[in-house]
N, C-alpha and C. Protein backbone atom coordinates (compact mmCIF):
# COMPACT_ATOMS: atom_id res chain seq x y z
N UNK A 1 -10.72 -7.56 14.67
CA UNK A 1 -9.67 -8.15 15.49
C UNK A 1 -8.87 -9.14 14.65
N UNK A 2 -7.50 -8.95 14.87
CA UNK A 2 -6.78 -10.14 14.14
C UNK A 2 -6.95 -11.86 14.76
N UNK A 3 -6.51 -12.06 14.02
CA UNK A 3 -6.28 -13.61 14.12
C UNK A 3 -5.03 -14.39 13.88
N UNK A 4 -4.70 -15.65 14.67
CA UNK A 4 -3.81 -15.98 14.02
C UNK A 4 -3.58 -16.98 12.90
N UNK A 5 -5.14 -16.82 12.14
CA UNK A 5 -4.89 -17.55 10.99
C UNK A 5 -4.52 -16.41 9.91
N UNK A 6 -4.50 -15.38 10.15
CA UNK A 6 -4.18 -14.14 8.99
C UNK A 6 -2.87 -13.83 8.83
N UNK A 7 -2.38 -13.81 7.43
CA UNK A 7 -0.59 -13.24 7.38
C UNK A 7 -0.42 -12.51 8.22
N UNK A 8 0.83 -12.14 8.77
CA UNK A 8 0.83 -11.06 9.01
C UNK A 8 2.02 -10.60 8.61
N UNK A 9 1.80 -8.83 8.56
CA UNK A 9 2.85 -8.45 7.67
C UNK A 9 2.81 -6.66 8.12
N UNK A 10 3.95 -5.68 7.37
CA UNK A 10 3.97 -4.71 7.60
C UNK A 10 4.29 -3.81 6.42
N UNK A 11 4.30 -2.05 6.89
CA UNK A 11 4.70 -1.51 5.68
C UNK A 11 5.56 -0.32 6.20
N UNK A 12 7.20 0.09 5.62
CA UNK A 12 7.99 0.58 5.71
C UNK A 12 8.19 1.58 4.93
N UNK A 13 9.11 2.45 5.36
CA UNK A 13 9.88 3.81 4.18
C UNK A 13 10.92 3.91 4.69
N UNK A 14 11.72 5.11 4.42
CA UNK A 14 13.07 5.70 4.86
C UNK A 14 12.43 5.51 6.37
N UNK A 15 11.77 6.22 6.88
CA UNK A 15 12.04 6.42 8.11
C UNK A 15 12.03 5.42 8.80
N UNK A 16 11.86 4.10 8.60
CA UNK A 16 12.61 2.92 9.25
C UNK A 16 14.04 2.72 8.75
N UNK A 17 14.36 3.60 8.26
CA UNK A 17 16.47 3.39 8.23
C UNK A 17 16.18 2.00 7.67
N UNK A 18 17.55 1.64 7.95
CA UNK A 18 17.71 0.47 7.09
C UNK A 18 17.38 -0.78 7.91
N UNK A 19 16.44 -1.85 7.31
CA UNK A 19 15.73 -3.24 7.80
C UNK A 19 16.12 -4.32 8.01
N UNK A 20 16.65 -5.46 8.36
CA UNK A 20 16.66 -6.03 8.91
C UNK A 20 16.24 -7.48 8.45
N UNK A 21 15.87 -7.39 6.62
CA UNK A 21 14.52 -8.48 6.53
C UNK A 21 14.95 -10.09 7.30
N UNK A 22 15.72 -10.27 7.37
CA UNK A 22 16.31 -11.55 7.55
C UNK A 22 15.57 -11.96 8.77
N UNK A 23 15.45 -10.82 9.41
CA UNK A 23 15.27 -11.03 11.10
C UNK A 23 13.94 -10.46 10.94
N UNK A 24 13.33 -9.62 10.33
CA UNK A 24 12.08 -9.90 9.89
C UNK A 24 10.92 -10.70 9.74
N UNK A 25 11.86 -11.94 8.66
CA UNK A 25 11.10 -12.88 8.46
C UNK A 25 11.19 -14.02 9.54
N UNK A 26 11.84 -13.99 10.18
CA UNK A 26 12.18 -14.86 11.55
C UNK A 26 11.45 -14.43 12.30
N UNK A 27 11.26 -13.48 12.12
CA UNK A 27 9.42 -13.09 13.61
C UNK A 27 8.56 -13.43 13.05
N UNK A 28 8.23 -13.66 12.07
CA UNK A 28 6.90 -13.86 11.78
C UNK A 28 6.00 -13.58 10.74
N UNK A 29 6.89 -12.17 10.04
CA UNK A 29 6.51 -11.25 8.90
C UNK A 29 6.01 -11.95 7.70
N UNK A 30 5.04 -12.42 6.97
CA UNK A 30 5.31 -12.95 5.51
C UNK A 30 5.38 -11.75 4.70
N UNK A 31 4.85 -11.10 4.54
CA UNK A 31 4.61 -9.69 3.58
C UNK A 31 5.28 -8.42 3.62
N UNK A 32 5.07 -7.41 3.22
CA UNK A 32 5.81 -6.69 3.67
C UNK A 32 5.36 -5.52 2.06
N UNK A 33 5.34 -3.89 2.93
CA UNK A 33 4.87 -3.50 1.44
C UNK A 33 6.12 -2.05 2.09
N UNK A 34 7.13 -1.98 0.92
CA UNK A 34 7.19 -0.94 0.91
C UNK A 34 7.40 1.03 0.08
N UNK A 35 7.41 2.05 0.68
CA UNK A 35 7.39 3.16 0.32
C UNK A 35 8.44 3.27 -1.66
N UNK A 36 7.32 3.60 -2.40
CA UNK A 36 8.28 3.54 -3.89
C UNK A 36 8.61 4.88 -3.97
N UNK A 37 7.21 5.80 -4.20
CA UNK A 37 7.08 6.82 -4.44
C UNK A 37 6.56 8.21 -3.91
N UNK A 38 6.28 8.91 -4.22
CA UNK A 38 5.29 10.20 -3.83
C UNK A 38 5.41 11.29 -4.61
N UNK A 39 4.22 11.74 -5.10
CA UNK A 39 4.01 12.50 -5.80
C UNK A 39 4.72 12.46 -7.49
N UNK A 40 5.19 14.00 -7.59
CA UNK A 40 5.33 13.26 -9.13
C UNK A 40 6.74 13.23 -9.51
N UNK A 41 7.86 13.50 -8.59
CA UNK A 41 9.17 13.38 -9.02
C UNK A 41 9.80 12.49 -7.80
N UNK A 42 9.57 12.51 -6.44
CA UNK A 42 10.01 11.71 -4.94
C UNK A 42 10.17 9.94 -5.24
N UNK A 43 11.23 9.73 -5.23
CA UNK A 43 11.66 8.28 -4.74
C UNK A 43 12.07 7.77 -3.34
N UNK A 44 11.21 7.01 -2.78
CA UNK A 44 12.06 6.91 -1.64
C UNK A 44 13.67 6.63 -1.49
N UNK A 45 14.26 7.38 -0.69
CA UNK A 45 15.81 6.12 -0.87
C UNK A 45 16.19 4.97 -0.28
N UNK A 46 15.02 4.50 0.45
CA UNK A 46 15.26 3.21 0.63
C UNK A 46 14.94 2.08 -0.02
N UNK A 47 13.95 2.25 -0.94
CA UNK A 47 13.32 1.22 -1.53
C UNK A 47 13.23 0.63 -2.18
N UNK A 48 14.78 1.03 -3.46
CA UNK A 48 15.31 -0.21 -4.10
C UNK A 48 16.12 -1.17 -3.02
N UNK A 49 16.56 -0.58 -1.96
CA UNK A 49 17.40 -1.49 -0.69
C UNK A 49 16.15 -1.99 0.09
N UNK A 50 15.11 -1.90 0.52
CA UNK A 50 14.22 -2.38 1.00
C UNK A 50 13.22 -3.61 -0.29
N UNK A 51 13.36 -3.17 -1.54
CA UNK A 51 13.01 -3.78 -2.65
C UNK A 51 13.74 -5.49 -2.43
N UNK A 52 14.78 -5.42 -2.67
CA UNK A 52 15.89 -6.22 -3.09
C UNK A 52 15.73 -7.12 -1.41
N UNK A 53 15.82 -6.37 -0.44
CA UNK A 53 16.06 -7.16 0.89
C UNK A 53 14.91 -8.43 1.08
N UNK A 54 13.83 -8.00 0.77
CA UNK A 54 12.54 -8.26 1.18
C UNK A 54 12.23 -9.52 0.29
N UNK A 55 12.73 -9.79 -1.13
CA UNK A 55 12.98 -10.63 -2.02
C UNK A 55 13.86 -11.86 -1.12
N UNK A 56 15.10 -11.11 -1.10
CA UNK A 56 16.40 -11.93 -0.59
C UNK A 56 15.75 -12.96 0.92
N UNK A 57 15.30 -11.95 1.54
CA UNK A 57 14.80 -12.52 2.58
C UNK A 57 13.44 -13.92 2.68
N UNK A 58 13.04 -13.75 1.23
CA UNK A 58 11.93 -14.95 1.30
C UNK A 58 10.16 -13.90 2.08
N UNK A 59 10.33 -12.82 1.78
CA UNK A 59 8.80 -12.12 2.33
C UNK A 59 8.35 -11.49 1.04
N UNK A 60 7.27 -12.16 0.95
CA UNK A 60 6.30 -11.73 -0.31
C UNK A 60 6.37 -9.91 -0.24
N UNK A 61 6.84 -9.59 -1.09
CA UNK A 61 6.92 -7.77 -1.27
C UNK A 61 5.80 -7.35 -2.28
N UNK A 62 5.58 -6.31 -1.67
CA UNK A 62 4.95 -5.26 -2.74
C UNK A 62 5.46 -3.22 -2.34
N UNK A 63 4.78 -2.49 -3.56
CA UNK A 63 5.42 -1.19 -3.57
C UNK A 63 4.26 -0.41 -3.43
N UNK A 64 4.50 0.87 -2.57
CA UNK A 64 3.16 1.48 -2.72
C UNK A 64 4.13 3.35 -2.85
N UNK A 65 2.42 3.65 -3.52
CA UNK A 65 2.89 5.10 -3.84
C UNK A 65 2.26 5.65 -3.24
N UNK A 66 2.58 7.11 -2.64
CA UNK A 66 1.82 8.17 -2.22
C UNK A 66 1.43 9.14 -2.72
N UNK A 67 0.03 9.05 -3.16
CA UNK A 67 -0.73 9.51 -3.53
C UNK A 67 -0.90 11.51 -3.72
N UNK A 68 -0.50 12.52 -3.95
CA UNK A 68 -0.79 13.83 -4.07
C UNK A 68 -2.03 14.54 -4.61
N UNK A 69 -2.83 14.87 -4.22
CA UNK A 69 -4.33 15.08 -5.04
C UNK A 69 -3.88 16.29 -5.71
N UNK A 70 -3.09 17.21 -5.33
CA UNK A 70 -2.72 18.53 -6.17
C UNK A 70 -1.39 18.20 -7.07
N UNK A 71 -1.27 16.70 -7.62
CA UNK A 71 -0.12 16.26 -8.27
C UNK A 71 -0.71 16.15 -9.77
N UNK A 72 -0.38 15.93 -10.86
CA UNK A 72 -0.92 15.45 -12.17
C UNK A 72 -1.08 13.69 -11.77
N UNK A 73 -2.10 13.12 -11.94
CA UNK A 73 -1.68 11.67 -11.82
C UNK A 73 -1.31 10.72 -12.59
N UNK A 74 -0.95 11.35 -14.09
CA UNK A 74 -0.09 9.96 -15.15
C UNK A 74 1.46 10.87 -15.09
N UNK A 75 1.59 11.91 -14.55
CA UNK A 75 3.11 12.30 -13.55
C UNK A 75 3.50 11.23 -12.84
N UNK A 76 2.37 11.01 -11.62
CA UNK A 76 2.59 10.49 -10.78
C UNK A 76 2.25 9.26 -10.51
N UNK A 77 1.76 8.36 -11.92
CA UNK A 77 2.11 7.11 -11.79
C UNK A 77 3.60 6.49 -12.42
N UNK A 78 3.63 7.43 -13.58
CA UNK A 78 5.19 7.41 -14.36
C UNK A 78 5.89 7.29 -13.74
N UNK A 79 6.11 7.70 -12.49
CA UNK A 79 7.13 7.86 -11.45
C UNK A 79 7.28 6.91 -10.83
N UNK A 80 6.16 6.23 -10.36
CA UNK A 80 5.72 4.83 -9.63
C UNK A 80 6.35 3.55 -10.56
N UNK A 81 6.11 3.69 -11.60
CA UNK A 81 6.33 2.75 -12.58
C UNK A 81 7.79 2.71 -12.80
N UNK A 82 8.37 3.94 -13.06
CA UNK A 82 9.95 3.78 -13.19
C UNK A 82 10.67 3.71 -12.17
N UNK A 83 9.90 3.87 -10.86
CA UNK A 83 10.80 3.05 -9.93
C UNK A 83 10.60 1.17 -9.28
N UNK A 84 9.14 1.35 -10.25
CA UNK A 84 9.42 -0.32 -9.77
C UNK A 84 9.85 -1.01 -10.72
N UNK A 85 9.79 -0.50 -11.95
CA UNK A 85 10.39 -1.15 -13.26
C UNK A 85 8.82 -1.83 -13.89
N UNK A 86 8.87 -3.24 -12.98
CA UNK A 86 8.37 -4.47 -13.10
C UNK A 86 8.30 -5.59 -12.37
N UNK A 87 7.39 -6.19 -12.31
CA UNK A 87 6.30 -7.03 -11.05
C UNK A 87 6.48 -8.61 -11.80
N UNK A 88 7.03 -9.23 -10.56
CA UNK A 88 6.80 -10.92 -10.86
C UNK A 88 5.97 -11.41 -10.77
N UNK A 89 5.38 -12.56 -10.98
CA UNK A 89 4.10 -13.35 -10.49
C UNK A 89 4.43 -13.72 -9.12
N UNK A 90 5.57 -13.35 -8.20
CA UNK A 90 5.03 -13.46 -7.02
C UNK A 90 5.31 -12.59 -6.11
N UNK A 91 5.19 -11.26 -7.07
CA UNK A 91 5.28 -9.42 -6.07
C UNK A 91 3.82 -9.19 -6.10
N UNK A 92 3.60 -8.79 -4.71
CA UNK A 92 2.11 -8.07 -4.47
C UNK A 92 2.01 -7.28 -5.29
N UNK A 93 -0.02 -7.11 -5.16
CA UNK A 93 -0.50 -5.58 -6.15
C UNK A 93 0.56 -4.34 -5.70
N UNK A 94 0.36 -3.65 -6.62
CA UNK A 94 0.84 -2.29 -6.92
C UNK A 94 -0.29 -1.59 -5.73
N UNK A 95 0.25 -0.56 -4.98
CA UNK A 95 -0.79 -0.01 -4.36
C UNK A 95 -0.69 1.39 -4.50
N UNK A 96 -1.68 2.54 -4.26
CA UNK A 96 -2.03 3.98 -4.47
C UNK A 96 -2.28 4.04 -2.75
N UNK A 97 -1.58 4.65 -2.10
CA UNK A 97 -1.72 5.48 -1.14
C UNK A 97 -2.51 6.72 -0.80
N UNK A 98 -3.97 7.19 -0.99
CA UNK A 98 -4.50 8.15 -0.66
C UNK A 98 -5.28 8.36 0.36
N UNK A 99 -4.74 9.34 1.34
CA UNK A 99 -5.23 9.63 2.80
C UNK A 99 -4.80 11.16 2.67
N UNK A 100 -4.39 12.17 2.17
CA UNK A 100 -4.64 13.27 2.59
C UNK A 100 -4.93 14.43 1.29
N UNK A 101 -5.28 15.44 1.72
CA UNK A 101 -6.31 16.21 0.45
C UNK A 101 -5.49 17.16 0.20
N UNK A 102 -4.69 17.74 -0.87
CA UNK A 102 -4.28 19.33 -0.79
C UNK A 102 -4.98 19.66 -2.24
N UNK A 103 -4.86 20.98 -2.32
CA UNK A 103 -5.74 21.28 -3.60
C UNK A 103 -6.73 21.90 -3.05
N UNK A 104 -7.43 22.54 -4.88
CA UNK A 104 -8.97 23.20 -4.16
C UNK A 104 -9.81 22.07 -5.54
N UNK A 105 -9.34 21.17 -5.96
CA UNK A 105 -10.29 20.39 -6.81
C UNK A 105 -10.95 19.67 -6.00
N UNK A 106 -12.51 19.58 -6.46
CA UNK A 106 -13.63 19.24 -5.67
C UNK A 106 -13.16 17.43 -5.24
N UNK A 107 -14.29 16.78 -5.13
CA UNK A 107 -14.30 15.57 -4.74
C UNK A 107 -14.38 14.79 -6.34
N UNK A 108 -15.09 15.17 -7.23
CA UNK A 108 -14.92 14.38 -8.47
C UNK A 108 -13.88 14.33 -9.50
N UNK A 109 -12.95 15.50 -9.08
CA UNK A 109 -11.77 15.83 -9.85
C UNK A 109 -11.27 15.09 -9.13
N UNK A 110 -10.90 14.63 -7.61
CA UNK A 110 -9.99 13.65 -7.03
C UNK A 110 -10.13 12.35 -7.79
N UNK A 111 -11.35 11.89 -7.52
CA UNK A 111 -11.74 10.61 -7.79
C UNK A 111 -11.32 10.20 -9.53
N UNK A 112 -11.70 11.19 -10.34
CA UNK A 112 -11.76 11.02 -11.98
C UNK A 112 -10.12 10.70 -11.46
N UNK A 113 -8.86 11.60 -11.32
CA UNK A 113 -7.63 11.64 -11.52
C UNK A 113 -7.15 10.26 -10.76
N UNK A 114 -7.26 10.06 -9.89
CA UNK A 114 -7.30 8.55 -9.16
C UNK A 114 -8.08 7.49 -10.03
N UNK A 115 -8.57 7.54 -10.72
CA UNK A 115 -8.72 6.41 -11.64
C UNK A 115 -7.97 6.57 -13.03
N UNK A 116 -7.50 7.55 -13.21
CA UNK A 116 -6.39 7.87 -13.86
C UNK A 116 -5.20 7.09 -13.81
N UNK A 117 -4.72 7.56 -12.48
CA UNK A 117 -3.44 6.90 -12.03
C UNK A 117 -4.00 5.08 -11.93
N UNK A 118 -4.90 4.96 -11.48
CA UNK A 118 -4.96 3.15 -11.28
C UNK A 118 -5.08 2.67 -12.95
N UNK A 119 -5.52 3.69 -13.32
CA UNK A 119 -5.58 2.61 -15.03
C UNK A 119 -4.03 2.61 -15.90
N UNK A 120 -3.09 3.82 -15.49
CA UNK A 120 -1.93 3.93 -16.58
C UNK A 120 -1.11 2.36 -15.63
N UNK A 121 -1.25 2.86 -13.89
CA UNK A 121 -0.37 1.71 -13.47
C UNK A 121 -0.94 0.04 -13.91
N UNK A 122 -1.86 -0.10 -14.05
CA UNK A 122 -2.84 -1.20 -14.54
C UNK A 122 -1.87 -1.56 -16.05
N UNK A 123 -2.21 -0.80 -16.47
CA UNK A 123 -1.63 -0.99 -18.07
C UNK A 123 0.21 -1.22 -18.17
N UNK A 124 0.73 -0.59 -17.41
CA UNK A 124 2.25 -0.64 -17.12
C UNK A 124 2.64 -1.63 -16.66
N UNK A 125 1.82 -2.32 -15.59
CA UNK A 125 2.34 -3.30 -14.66
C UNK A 125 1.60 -4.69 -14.83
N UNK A 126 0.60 -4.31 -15.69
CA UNK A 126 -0.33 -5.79 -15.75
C UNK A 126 -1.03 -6.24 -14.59
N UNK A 127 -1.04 -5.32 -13.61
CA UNK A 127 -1.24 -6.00 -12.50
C UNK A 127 -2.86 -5.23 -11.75
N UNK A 128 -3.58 -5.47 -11.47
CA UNK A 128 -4.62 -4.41 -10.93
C UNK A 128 -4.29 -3.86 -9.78
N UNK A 129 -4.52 -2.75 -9.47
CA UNK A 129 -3.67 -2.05 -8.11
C UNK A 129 -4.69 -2.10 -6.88
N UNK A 130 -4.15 -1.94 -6.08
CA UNK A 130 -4.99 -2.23 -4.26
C UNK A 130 -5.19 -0.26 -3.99
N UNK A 131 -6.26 -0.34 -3.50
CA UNK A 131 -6.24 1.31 -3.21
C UNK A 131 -6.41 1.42 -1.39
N UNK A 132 -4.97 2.02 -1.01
CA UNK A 132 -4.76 2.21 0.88
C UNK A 132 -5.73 3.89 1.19
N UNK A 133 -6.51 3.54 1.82
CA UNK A 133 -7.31 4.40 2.59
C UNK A 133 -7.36 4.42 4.15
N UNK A 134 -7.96 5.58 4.63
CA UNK A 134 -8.99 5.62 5.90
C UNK A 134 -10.41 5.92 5.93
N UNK A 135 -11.15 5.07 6.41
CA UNK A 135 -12.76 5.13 6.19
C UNK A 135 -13.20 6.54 5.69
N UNK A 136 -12.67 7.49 6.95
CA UNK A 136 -12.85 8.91 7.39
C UNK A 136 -12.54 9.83 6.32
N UNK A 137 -11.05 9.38 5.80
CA UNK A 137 -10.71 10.61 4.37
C UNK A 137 -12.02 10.29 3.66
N UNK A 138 -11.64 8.66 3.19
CA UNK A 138 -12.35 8.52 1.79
C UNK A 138 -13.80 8.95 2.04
N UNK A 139 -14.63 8.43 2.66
CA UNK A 139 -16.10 9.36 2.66
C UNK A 139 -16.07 10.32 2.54
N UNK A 140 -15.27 11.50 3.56
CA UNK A 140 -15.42 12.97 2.96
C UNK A 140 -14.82 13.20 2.18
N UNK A 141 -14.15 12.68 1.48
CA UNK A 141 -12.96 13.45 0.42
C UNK A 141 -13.44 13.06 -1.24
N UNK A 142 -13.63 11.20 -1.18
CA UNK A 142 -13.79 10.71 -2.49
C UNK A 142 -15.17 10.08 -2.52
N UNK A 143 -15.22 9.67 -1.81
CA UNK A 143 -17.07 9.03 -1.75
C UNK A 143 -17.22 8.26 -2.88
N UNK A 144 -16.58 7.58 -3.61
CA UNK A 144 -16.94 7.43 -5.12
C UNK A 144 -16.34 5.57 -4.72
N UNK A 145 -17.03 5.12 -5.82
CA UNK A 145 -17.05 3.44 -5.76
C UNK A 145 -16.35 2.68 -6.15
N UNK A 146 -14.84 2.49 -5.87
CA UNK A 146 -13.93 1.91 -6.64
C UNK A 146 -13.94 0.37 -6.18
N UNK A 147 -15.13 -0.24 -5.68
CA UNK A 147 -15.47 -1.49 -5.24
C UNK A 147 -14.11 -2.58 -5.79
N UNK A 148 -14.07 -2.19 -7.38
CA UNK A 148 -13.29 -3.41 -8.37
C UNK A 148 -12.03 -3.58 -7.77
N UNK A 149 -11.64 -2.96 -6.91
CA UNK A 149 -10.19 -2.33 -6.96
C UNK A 149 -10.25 -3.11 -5.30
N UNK A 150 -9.08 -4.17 -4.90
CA UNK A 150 -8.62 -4.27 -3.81
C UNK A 150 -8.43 -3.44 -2.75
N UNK A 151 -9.07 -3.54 -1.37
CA UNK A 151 -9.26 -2.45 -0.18
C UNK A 151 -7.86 -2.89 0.71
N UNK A 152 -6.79 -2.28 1.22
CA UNK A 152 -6.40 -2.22 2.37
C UNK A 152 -6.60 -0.69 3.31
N UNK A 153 -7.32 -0.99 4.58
CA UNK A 153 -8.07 0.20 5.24
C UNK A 153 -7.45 0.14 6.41
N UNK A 154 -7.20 1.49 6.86
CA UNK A 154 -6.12 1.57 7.64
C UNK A 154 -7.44 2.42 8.70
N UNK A 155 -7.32 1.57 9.82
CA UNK A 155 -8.06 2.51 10.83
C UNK A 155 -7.02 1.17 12.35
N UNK A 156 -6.82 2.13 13.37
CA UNK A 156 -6.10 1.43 14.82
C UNK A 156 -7.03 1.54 15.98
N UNK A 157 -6.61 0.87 17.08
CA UNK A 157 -7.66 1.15 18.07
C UNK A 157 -8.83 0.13 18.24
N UNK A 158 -8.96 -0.47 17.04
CA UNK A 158 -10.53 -1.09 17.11
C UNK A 158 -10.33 -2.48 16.50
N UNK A 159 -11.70 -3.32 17.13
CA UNK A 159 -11.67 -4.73 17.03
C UNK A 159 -12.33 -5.04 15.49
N UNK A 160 -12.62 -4.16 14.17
CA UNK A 160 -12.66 -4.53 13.37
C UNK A 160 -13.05 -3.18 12.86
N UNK A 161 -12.32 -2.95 11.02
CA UNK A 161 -12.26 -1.52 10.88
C UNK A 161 -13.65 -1.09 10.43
N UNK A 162 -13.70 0.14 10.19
CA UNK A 162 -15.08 0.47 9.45
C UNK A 162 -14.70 0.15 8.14
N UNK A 163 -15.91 0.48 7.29
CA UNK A 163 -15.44 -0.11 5.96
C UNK A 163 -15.63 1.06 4.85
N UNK A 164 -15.25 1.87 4.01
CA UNK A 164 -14.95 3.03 3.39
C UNK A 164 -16.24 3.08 2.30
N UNK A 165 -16.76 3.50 1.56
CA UNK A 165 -18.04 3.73 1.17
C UNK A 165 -17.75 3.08 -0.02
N UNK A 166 -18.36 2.07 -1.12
CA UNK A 166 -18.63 1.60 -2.15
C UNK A 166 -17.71 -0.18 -1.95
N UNK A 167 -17.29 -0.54 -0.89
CA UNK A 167 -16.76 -1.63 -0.55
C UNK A 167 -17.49 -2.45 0.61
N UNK A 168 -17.58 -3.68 0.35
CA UNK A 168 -18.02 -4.85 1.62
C UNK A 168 -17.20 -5.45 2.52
N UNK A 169 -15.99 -4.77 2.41
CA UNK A 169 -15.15 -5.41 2.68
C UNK A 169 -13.74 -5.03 3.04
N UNK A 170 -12.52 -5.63 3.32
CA UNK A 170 -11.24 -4.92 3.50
C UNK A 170 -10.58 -6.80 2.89
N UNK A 171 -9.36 -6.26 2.28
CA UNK A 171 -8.43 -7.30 1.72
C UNK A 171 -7.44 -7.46 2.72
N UNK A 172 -6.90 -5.84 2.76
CA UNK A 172 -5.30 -5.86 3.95
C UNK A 172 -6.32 -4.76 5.06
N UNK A 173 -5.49 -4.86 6.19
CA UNK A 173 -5.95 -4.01 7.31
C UNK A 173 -4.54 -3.58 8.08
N UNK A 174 -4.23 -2.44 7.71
CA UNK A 174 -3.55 -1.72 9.03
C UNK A 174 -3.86 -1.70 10.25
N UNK A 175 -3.70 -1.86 11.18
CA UNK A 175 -4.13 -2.04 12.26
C UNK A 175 -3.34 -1.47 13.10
N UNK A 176 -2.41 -1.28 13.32
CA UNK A 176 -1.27 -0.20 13.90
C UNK A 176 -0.33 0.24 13.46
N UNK A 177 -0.24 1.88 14.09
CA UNK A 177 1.01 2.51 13.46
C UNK A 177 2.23 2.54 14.54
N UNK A 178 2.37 1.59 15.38
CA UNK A 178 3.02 1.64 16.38
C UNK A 178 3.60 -0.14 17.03
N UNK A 179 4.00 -0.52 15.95
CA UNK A 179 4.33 -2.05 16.49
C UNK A 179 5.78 -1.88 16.37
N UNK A 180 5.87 -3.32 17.03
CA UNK A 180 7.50 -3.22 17.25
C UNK A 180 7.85 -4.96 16.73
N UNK A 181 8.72 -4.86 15.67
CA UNK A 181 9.16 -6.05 14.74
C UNK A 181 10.44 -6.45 14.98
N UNK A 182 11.21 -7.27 15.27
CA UNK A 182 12.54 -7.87 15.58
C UNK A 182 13.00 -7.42 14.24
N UNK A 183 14.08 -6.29 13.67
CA UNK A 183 14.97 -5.99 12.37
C UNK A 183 14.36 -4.84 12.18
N UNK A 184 13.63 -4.21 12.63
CA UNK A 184 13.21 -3.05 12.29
C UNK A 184 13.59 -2.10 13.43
N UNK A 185 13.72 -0.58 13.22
CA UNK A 185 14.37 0.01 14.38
C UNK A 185 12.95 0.94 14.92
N UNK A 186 12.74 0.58 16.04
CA UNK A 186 11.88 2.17 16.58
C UNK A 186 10.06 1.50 16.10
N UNK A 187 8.74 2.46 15.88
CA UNK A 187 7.91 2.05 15.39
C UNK A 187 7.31 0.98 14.06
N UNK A 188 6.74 0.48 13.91
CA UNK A 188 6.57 0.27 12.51
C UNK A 188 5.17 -0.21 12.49
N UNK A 189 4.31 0.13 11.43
CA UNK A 189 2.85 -0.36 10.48
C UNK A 189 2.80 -1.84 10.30
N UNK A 190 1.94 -2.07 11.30
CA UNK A 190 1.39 -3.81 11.21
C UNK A 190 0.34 -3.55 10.48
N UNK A 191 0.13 -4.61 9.64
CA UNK A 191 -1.19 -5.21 8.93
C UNK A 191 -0.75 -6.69 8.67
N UNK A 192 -2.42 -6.86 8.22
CA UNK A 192 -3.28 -8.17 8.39
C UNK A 192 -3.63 -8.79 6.80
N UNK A 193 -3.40 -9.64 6.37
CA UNK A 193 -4.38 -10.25 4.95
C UNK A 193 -5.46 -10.86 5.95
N UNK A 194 -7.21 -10.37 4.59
CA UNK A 194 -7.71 -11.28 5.61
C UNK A 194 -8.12 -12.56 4.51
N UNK A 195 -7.78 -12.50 3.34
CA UNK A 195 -8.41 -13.35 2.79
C UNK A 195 -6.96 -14.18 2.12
N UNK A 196 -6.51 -14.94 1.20
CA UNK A 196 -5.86 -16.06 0.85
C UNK A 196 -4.78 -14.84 0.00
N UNK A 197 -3.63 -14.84 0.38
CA UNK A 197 -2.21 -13.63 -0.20
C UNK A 197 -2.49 -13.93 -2.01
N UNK A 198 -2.42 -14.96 -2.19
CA UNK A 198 -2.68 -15.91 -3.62
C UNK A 198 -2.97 -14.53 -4.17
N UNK A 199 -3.97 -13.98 -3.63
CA UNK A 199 -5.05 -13.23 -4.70
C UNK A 199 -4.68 -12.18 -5.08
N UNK A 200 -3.22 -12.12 -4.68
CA UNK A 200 -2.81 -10.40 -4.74
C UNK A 200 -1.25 -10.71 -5.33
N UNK A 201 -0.58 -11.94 -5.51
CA UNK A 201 0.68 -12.14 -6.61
C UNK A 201 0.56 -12.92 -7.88
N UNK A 202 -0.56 -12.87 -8.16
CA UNK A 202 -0.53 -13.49 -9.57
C UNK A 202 -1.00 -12.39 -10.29
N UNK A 203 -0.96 -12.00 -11.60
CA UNK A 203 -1.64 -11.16 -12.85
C UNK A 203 -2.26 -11.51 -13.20
């Protein structure tokens, strides 16, 4: 269950059209993460304009990529990287988006290539990356222990999430895919920090 001692904050793409941050941050928003990439050639087109807004506006930003398991993953961090360029000491972790499976590579070919992609973006960005899950994929899909690596766990519905296999814990929490934010149009992805933001804009 949230609290109201926890940031709170959300995460966007194109399909929130264009945002609002101004009026954003006037509700309440501190954070805010949004859509860079996907796969190994996809830029979002909002997200140098969602990049730049989110700055302007005074809400701690960060970029996340979506993840392809049937993608190459130093493709598909290259991609990540040349659309964020480069990270200030006060832009959130870099994050890896993985929640859905295509491919016929087993569970250890996922996992090996996903630490792939977190080490080239590691090395590019200086920054250690946050890995976005659901309890449910990651047990059946990756099962594997990326403990080191910052958790935001996306599960709705419930007064506190489950927790994904090789972690004690959750950093960010999605908590709904269905909130409604003053500057944003239609649905949008609430989440939660639960521990001190600090820990996620410095290198």
């Amino acid at each position: 269950m949230t609290n109201n001692n926890q940031l709170q904050g959300i995460d966007v793409s194109h399909y929130q059209g264009t945002v609002d941050w101004k009026k954003v941050k006037a509700a309440g928003i501190a954070f805010a993460y949004a859509k860079a990439t996907d796969g190994n050639t996809y830029t979002d087109p909002q997200f140098h304009t969602n990049w730049q807004g989110m700055q302007a506006a005074g809400i701690l930003r960060g970029a996340y990529h979506f993840y392809e398991t049937n993608d190459d993953p130093i493709t598909q961090a290259n991609n990540f990287i040349s659309a964020v360029g480069s990270l200030s000491a006060n832009d959130l972790a870099p994050v890896v988006d993985i929640e859905i499976f295509k491919g016929n590579c087993g569970s250890n070919s996922v996992a090996a290539n996903l630490q792939i992609w977190l080490d080239t973006v590691e090395k590019a960005l200086g920054r250690t990356p946050m890995i976005y899950t659901g309890p449910s994929f990651w047990n059946q899909t990756i099962n594997a222990d990326f403990s080191k690596y910052p958790l935001w766990v996306a599960e709705y519905g419930v007064t506190t999430p489950k927790i994904p296999f090789g972690w004690t814990g959750w950093n960010f929490w999605q908590y709904s895919e269905g909130g409604n934010v003053d500057g944003v149009t239609g649905d949008v992805d609430l989440d939660v920090c639960a521990t001190s933001i600090n820990a996620f804009i410095q290198p």
